[in-house]
N, C-alpha and C. Protein backbone atom coordinates (compact mmCIF):
# COMPACT_ATOMS: atom_id res chain seq x y z
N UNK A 1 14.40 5.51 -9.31
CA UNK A 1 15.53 4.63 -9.11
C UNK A 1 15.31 3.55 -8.05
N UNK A 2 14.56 3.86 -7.04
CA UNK A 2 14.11 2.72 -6.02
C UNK A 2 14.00 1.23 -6.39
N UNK A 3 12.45 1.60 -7.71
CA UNK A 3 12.18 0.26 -8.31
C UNK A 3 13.31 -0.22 -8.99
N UNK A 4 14.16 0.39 -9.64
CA UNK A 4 15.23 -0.36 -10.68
C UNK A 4 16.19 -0.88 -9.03
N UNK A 5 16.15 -0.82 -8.19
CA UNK A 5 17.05 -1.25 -7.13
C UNK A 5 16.55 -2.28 -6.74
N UNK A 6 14.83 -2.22 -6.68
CA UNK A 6 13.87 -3.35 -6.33
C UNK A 6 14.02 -4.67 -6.74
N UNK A 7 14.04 -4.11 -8.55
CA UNK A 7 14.09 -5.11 -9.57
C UNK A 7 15.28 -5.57 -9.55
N UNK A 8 16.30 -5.04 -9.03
CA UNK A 8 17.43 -5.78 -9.09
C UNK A 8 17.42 -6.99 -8.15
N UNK A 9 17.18 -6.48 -6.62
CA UNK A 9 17.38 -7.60 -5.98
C UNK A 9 16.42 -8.67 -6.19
N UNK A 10 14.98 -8.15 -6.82
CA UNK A 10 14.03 -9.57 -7.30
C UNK A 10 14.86 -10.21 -8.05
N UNK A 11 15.35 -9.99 -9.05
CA UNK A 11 16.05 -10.73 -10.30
C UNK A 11 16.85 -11.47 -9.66
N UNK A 12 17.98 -10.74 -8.76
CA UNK A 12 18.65 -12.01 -7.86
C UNK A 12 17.61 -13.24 -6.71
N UNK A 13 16.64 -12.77 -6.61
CA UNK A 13 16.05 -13.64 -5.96
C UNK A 13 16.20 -15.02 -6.90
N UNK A 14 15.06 -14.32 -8.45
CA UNK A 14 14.98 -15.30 -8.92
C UNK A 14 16.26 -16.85 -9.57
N UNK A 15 17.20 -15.34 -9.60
CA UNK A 15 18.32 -16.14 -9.80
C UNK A 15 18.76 -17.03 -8.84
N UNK A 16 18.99 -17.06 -7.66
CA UNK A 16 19.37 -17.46 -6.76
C UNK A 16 18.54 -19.32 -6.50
N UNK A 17 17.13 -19.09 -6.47
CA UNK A 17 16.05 -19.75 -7.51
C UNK A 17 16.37 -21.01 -8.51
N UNK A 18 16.94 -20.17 -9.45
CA UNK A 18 16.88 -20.81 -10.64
C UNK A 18 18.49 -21.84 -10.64
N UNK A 19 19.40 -20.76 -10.02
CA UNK A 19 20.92 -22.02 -9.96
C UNK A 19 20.40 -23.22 -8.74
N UNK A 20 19.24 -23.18 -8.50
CA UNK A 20 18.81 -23.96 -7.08
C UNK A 20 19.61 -23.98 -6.24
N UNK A 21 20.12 -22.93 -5.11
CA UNK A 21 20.61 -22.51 -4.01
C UNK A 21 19.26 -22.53 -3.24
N UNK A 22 19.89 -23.48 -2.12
CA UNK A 22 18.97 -23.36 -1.25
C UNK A 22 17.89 -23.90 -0.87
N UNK A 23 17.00 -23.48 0.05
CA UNK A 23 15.87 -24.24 0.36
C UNK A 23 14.55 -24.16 0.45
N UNK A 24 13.83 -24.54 -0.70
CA UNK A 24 12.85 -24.19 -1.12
C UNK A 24 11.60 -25.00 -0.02
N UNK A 25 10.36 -23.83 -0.27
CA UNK A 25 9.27 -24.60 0.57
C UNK A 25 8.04 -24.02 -0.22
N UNK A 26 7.16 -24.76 -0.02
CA UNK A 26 5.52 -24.50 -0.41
C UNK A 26 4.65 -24.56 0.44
N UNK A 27 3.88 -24.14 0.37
CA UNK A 27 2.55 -23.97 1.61
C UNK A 27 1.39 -23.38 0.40
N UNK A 28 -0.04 -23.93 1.42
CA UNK A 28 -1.24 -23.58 0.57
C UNK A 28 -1.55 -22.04 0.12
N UNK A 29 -2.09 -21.93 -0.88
CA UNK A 29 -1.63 -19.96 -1.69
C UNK A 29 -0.94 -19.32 -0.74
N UNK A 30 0.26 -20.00 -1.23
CA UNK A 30 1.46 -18.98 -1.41
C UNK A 30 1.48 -17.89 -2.39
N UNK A 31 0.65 -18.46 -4.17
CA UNK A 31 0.72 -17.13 -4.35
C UNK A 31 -0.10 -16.38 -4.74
N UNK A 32 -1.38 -16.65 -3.79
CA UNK A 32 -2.22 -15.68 -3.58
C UNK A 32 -2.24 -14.67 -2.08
N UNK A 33 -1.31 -15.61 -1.11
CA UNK A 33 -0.96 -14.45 -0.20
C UNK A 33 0.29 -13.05 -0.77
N UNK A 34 1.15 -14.02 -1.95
CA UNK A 34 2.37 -13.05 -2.23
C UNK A 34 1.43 -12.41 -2.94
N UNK A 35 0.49 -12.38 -3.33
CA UNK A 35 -0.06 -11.25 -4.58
C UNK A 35 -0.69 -10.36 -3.21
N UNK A 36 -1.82 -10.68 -3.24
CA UNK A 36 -1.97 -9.71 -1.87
C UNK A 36 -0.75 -8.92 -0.95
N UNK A 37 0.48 -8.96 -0.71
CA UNK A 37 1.60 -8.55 0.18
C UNK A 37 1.93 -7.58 -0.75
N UNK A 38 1.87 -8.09 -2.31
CA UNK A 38 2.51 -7.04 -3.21
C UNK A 38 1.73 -6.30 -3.32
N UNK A 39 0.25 -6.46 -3.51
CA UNK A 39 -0.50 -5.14 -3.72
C UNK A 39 -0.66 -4.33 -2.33
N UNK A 40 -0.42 -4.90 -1.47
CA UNK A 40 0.12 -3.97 -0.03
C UNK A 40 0.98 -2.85 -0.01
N UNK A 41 1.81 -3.34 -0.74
CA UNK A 41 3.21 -2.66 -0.75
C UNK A 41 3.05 -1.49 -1.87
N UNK A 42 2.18 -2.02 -3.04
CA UNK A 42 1.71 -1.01 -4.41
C UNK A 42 1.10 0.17 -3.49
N UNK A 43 -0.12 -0.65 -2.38
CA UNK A 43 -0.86 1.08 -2.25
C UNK A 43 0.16 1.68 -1.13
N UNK A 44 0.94 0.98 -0.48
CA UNK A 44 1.75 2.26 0.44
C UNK A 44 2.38 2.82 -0.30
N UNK A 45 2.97 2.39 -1.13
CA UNK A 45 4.04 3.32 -2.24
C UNK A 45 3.37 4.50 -2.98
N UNK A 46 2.14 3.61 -3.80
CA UNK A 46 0.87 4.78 -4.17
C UNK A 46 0.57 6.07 -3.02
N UNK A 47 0.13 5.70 -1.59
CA UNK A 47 -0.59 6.70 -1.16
C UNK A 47 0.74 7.70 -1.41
N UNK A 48 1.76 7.27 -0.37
CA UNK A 48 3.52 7.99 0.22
C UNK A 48 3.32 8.86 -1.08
N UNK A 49 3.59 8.23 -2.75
CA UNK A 49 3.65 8.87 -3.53
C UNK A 49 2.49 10.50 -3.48
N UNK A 50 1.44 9.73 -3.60
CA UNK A 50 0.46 10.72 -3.69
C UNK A 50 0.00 11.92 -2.79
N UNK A 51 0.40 11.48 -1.57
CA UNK A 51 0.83 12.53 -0.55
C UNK A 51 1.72 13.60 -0.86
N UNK A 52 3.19 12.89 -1.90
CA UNK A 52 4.02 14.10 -2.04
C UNK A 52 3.51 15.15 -3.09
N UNK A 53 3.40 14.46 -4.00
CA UNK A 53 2.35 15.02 -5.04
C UNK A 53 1.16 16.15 -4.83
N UNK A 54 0.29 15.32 -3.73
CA UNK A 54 -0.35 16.74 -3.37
C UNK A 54 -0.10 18.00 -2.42
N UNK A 55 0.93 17.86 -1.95
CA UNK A 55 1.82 19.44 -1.72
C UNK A 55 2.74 19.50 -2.47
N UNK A 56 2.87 18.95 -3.62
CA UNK A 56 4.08 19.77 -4.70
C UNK A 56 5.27 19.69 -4.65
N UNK A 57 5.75 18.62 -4.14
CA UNK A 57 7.10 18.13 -3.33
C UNK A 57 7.50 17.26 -4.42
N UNK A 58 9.04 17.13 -4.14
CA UNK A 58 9.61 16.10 -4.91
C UNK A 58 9.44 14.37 -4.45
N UNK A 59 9.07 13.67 -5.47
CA UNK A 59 9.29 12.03 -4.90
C UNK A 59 10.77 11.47 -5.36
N UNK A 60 11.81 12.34 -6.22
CA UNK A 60 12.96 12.03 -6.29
C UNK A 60 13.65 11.80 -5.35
N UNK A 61 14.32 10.65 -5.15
CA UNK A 61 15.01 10.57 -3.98
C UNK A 61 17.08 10.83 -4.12
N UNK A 62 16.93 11.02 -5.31
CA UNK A 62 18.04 10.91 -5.49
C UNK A 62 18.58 12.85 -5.58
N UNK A 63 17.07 13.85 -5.38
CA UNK A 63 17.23 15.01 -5.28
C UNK A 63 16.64 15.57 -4.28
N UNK A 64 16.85 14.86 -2.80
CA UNK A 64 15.64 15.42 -1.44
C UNK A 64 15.95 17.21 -1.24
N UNK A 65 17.38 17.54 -1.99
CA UNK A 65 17.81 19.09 -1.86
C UNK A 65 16.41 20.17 -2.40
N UNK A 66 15.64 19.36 -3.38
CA UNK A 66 14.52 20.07 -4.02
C UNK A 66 13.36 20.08 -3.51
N UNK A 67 13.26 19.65 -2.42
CA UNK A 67 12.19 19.07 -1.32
C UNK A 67 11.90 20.76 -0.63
N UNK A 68 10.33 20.74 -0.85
CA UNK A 68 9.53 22.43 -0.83
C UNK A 68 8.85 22.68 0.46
N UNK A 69 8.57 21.06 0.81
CA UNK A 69 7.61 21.02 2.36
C UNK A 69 8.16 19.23 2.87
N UNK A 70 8.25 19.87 3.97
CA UNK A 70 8.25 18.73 4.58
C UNK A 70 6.90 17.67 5.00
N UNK A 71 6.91 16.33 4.61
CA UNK A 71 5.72 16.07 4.88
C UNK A 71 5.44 15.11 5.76
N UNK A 72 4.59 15.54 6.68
CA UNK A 72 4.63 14.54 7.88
C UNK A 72 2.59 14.39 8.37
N UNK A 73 2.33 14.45 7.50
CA UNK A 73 0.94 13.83 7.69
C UNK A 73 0.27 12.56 7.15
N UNK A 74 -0.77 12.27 7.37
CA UNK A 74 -0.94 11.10 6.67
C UNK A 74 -0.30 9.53 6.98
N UNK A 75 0.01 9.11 5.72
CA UNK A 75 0.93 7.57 6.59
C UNK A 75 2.41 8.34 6.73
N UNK A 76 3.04 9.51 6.41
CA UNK A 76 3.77 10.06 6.72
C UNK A 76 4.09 10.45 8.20
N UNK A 77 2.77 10.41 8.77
CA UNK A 77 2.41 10.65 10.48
C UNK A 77 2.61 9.39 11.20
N UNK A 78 2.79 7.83 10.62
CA UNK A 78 3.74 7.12 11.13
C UNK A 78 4.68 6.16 10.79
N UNK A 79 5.21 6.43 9.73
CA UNK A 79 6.55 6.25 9.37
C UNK A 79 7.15 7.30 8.19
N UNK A 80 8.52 7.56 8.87
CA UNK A 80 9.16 8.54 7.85
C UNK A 80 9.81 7.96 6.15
N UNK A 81 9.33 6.60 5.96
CA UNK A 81 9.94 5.97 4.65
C UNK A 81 8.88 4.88 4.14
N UNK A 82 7.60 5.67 4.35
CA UNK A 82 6.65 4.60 3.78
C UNK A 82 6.86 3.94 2.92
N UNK A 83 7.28 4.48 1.70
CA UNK A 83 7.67 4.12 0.46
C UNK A 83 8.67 3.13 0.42
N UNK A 84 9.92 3.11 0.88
CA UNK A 84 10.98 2.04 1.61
C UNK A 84 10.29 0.93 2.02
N UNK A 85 9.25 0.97 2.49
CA UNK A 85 8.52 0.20 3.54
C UNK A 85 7.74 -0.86 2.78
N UNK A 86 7.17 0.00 1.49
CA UNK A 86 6.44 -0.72 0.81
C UNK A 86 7.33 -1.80 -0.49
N UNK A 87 8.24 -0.92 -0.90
CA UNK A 87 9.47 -1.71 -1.60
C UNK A 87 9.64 -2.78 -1.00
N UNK A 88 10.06 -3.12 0.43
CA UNK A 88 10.29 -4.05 1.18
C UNK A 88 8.99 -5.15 1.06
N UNK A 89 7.65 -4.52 1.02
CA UNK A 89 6.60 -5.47 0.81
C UNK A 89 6.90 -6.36 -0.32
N UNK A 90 7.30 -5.73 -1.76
CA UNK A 90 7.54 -6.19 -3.01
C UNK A 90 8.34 -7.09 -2.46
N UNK A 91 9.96 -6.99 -2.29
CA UNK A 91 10.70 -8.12 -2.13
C UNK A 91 10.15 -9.05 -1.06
N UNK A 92 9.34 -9.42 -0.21
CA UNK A 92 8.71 -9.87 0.58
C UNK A 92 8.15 -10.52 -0.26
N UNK A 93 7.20 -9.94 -1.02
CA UNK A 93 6.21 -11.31 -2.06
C UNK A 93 6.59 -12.01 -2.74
N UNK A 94 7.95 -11.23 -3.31
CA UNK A 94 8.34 -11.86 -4.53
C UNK A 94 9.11 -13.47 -4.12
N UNK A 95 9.87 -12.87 -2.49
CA UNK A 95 10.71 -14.36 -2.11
C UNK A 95 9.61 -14.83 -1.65
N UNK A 96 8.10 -14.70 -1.06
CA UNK A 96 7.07 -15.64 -0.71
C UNK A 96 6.89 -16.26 -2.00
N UNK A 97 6.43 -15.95 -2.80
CA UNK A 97 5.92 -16.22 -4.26
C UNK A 97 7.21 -17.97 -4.43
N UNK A 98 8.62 -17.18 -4.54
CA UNK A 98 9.65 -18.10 -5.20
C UNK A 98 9.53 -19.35 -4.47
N UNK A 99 9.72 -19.08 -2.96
CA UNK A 99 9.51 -20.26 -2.31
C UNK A 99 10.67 -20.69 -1.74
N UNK A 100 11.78 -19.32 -1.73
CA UNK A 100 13.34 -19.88 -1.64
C UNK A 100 13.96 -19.20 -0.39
N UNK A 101 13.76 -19.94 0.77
CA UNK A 101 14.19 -19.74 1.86
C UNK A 101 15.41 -18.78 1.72
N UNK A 102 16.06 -18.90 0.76
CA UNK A 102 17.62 -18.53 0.83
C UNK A 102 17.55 -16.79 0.66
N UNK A 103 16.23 -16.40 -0.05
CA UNK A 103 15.94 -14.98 0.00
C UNK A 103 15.88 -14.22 0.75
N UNK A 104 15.31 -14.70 1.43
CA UNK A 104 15.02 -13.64 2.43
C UNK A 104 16.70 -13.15 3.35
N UNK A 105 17.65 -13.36 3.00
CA UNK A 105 19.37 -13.17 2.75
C UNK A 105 19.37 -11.11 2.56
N UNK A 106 18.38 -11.63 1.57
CA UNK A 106 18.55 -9.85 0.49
C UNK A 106 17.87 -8.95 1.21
N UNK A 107 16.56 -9.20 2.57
CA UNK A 107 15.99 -8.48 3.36
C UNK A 107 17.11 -7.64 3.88
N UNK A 108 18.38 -7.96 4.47
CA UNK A 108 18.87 -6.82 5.38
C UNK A 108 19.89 -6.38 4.04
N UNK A 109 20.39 -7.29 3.64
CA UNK A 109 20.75 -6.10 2.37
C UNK A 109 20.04 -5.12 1.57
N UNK A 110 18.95 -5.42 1.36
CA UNK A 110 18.23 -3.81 0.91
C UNK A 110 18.02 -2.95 1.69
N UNK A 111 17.81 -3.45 3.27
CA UNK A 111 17.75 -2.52 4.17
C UNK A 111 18.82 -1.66 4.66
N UNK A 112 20.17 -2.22 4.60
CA UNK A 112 21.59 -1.68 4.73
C UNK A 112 21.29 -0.53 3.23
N UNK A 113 21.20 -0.99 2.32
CA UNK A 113 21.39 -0.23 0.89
C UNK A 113 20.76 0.65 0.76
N UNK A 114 19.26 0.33 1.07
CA UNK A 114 18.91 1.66 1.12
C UNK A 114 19.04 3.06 1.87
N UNK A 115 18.89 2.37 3.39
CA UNK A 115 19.75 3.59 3.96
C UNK A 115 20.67 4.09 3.65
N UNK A 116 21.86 3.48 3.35
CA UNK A 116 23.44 4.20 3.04
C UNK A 116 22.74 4.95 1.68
N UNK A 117 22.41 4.94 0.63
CA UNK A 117 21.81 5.06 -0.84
C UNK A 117 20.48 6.04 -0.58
N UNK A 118 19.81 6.09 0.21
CA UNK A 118 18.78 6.73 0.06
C UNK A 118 18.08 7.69 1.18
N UNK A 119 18.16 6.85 2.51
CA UNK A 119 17.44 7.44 3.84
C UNK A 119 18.40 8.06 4.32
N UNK A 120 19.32 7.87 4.56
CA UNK A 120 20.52 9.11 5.28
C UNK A 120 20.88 10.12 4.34
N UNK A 121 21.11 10.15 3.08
CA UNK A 121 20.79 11.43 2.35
C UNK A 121 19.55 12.20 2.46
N UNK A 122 19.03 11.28 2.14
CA UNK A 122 17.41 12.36 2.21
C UNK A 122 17.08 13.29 3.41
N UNK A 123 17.40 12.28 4.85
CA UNK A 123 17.66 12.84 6.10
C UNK A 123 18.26 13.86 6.22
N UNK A 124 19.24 13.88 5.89
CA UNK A 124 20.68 14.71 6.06
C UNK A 124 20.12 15.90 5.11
N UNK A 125 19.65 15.95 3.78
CA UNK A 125 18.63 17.28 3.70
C UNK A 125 18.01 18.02 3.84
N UNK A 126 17.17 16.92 4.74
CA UNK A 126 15.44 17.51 5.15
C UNK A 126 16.25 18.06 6.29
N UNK A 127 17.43 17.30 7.14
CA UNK A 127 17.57 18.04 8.20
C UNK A 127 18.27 19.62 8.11
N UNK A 128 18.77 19.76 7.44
CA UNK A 128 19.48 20.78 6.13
C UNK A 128 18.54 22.09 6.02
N UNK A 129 17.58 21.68 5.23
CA UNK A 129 16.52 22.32 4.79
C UNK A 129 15.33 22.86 5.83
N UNK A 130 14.60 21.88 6.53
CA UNK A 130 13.75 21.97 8.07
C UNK A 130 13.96 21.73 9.23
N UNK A 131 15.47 22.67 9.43
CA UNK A 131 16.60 22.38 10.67
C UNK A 131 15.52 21.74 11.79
N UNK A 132 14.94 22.78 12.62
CA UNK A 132 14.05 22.36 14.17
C UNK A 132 12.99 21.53 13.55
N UNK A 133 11.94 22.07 12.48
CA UNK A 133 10.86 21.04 11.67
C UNK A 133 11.04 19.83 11.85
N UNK A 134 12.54 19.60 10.90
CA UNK A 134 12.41 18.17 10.76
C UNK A 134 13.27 16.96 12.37
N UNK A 135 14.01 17.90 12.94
CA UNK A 135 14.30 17.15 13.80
C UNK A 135 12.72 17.00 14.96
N UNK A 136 12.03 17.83 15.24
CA UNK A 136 10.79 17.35 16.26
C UNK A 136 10.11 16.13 15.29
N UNK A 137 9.94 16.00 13.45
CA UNK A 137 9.26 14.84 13.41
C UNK A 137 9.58 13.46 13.68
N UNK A 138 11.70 14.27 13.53
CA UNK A 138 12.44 12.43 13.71
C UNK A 138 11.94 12.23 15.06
N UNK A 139 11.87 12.98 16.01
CA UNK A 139 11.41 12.93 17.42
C UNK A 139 10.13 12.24 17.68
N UNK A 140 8.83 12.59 16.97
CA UNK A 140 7.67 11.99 16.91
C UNK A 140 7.47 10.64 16.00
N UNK A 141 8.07 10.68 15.00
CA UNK A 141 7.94 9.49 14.06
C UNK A 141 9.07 8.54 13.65
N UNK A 142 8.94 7.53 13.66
CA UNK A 142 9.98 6.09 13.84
C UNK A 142 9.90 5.80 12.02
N UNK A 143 10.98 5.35 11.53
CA UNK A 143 11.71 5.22 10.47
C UNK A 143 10.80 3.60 9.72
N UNK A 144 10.96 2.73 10.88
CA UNK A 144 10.33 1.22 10.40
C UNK A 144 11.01 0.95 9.48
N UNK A 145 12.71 1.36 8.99
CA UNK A 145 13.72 1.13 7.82
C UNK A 145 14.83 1.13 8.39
């Protein structure tokens, strides 16, 4: 569900874009730096993913109640929402790519959204689930969401 949240706010990017709101700019590869930012954002999402994967954990976020281990190694060892993190790369390229100043608007709105929608539930589980566990990692590791 993340990406369909992703894709939403790209689509408004582009829309936003396309009614020409706003203030557009260009600079030299633009979109060969936005391709690079996005494939940034692909492998944090990839590793985060693949981390959960290899202890057997859920990557559902919309079910953190099913969550088997807590995982805090890896890029997990410094930030608790890599994956968030890397989403944020995507919308990052995509308004580099467009060129529409007016985007970057949707940065703290996905960041508001997702938390209310995703990181304070999940939290509120793990803290649930790995009462002392998970509060020493909020203690050691910073959110960056």
């Amino acid at each position: 569900l993340p990406v369909l949240f992703v894709s939403f706010f790209m689509t408004l990017m582009f829309l936003v874009d396309l009614l020409d709101i706003g203030i557009r700019y260009q600079f030299k590869n633009q979109p060969v730096i936005s391709f690079v930012i996005l494939c940034l954002g692909i492998i944090i999402i990839a590793i985060g993913g693949y981390t959960f994967r290899k202890v057997k954990t859920t990557v559902n976020p919309m079910s953190p109640e099913l969550t088997t281990q807590l995982v805090t190694k890896g890029i997990y060892g410094v930030s608790r929402n890599p994956m968030y993190i890397g989403f944020l790369a995507w919308l990052f390229a995509c308004a580099l790519f467009i060129g529409n100043l007016t985007n970057i608007l949707f940065f703290p709105l996905y960041i508001l959204f997702v938390n209310k929608l995703y990181i304070l539930p999940e939290e509120k589980a793990l803290s649930k689930l790995f009462n002392a566990e998970f509060s020493k990692y909020k203690n050691n590791v910073a959110r960056w969401i």
